[in-house]
C-alpha atoms as a PDB file:
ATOM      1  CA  UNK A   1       0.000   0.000   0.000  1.00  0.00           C
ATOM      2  CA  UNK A   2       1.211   3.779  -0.915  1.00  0.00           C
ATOM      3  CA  UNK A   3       0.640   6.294   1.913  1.00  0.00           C
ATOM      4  CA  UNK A   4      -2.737   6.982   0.498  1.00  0.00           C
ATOM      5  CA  UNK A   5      -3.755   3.837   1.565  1.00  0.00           C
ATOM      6  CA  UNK A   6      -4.684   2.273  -1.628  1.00  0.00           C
ATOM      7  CA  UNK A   7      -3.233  -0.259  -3.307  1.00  0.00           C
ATOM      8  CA  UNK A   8      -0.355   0.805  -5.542  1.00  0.00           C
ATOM      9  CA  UNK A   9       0.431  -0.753  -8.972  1.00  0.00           C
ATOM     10  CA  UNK A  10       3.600  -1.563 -10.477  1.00  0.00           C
ATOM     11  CA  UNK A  11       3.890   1.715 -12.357  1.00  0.00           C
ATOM     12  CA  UNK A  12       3.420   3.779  -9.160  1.00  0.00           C
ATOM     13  CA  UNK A  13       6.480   2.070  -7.744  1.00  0.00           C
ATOM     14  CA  UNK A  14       9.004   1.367 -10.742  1.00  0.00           C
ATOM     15  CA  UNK A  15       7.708   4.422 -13.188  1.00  0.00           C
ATOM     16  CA  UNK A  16       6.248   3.132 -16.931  1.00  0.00           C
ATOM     17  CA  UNK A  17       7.989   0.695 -18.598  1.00  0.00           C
ATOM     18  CA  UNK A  18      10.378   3.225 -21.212  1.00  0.00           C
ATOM     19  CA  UNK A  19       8.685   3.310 -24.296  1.00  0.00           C
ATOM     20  CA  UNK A  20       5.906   1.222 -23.638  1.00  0.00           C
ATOM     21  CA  UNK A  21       2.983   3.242 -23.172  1.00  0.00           C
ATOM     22  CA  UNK A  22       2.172   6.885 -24.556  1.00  0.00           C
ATOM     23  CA  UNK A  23       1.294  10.091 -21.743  1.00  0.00           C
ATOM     24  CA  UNK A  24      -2.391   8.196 -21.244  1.00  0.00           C
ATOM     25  CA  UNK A  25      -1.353   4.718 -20.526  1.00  0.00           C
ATOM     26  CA  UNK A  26      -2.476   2.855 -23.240  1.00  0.00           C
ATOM     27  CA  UNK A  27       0.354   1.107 -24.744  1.00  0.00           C
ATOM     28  CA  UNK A  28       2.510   2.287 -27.785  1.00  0.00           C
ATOM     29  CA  UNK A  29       1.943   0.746 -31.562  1.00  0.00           C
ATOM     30  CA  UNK A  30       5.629  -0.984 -31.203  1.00  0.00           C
ATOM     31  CA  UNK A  31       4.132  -3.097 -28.303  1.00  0.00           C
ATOM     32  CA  UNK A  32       0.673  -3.843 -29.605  1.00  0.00           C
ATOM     33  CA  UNK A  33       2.209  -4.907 -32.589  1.00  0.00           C
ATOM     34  CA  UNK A  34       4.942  -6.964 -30.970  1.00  0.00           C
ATOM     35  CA  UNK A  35       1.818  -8.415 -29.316  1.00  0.00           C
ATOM     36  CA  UNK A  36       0.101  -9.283 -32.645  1.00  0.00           C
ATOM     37  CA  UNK A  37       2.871 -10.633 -33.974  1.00  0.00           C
ATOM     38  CA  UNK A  38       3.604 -13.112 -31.412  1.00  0.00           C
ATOM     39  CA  UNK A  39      -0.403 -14.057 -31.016  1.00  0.00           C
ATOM     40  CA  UNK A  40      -0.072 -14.354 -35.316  1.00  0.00           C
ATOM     41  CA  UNK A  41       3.137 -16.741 -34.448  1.00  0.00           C
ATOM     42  CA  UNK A  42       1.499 -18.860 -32.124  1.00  0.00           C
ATOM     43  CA  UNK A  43      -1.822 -19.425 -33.948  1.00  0.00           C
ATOM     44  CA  UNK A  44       0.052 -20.145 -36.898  1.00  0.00           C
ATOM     45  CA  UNK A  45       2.047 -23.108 -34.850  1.00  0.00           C
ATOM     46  CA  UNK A  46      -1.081 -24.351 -33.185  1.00  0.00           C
ATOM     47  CA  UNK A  47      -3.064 -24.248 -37.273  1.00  0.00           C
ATOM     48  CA  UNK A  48       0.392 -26.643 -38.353  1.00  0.00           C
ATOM     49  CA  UNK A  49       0.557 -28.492 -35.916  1.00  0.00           C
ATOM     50  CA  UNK A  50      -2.833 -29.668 -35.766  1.00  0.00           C
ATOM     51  CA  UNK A  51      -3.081 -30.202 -39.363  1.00  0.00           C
ATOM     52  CA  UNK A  52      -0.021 -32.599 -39.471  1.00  0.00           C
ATOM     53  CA  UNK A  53      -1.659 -34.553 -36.674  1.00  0.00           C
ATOM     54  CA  UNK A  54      -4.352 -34.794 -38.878  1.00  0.00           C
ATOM     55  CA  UNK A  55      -2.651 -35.931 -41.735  1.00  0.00           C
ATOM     56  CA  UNK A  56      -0.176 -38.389 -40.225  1.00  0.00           C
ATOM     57  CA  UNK A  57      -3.591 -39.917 -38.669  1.00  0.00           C
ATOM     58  CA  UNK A  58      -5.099 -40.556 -41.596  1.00  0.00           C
ATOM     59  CA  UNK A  59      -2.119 -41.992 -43.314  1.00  0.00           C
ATOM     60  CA  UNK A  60      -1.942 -44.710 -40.468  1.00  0.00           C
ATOM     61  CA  UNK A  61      -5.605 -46.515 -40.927  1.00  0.00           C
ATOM     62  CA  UNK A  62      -5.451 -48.926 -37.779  1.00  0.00           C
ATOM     63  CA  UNK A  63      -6.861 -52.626 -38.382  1.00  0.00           C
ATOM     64  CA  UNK A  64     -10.034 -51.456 -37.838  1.00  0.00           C
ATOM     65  CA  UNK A  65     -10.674 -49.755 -40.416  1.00  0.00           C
ATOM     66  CA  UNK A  66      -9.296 -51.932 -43.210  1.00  0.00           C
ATOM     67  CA  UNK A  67     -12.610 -53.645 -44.648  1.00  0.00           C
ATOM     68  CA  UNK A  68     -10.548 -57.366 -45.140  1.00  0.00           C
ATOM     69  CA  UNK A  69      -9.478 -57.238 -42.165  1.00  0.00           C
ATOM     70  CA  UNK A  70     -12.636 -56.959 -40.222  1.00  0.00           C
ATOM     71  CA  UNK A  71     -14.120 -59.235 -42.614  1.00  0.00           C
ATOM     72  CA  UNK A  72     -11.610 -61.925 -41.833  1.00  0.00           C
ATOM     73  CA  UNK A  73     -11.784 -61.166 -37.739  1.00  0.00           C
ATOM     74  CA  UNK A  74     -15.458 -61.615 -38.437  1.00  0.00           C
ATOM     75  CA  UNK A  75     -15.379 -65.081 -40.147  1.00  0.00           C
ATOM     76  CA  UNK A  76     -12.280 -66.240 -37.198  1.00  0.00           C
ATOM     77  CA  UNK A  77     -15.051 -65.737 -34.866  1.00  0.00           C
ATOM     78  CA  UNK A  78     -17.864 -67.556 -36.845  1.00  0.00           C
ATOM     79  CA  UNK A  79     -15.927 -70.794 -37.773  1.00  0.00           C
ATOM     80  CA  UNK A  80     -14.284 -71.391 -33.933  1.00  0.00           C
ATOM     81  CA  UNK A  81     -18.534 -70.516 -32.505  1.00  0.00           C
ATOM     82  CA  UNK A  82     -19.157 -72.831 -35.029  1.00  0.00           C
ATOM     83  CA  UNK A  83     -16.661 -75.787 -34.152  1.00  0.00           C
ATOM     84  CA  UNK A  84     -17.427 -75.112 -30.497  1.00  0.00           C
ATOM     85  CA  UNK A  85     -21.408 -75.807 -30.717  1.00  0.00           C
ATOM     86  CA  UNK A  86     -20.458 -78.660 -32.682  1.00  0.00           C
ATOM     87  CA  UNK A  87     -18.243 -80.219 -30.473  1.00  0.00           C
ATOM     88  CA  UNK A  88     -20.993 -79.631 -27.553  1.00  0.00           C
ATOM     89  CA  UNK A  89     -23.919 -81.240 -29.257  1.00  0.00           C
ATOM     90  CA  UNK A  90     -21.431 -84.019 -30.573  1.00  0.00           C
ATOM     91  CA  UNK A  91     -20.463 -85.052 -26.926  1.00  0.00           C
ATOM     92  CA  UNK A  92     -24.805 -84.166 -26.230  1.00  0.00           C
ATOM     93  CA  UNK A  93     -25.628 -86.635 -28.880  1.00  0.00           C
ATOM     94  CA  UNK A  94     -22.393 -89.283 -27.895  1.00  0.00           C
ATOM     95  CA  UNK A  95     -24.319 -89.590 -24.720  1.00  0.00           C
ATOM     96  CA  UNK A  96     -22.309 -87.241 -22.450  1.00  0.00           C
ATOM     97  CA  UNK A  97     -25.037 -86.040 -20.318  1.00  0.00           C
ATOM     98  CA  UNK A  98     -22.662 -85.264 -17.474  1.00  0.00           C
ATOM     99  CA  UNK A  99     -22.822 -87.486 -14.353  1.00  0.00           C
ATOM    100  CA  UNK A 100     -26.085 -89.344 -15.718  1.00  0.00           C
ATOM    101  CA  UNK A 101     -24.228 -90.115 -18.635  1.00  0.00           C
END
C-alpha cells in the first residue's frame, strides 16, 4: 500500500515501462504490434501443428478400419462358434449327459 492507503500498482512504484505506453497509458503501436505478432506466431504453430496430426492420422488406418481385415476377424469368430457348438452337441448326442451319462 502507498501512503494513500490504496493499493499501488507496479507503475506507481518502478515508473512506466520506457517506451511502452504513450502520456495516457495505453500502450505504444511498437508493443501492440509486438503483441500481434507473437499471437499471429502462435496461432500459426497451433493451425500446423494440428493439421499434421491430422494428416499423419489418416495416413496410419489402424486394423479397424481396413474392410478385409474386419471381414476376416469376423469369419475367425464364426468358424471357432461354429466348431465349439459342434463339439458340444457331438459329446450331447455321444451320450455325455454329465454325471447321468
Amino acid at each position: 500500500m502507498n501512503p494513500a492507503g490504496r493499493i499501488s500498482r507496479a507503475a506507481d512504484w518502478f515508473g512506466p515501462a520506457q517506451g511502452s505506453v504513450d502520456g495516457r497509458g495505453r500502450p505504444t503501436v511498437a508493443v501492440m504490434t509486438a503483441v500481434l505478432v507473437t499471437l499471429g506466431a502462435v496461432a500459426a504453430l497451433v493451425a500446423a501443428l494440428l493439421a499434421y496430426v491430422g494428416w499423419r492420422d489418416r495416413r496410419r488406418r489402424s486394423a479397424d478400419d481396413d474392410p478385409a481385415v474386419v471381414r476376416a476377424a469376423r469369419a475367425e469368430r464364426h468358424r471357432r462358434a461354429a466348431e465349439r457348438e459342434h463339439a458340444q452337441s457331438d459329446a450331447w448326442n455321444r451320450g455325455g449327459h454329465g454325471f447321468t451319462g
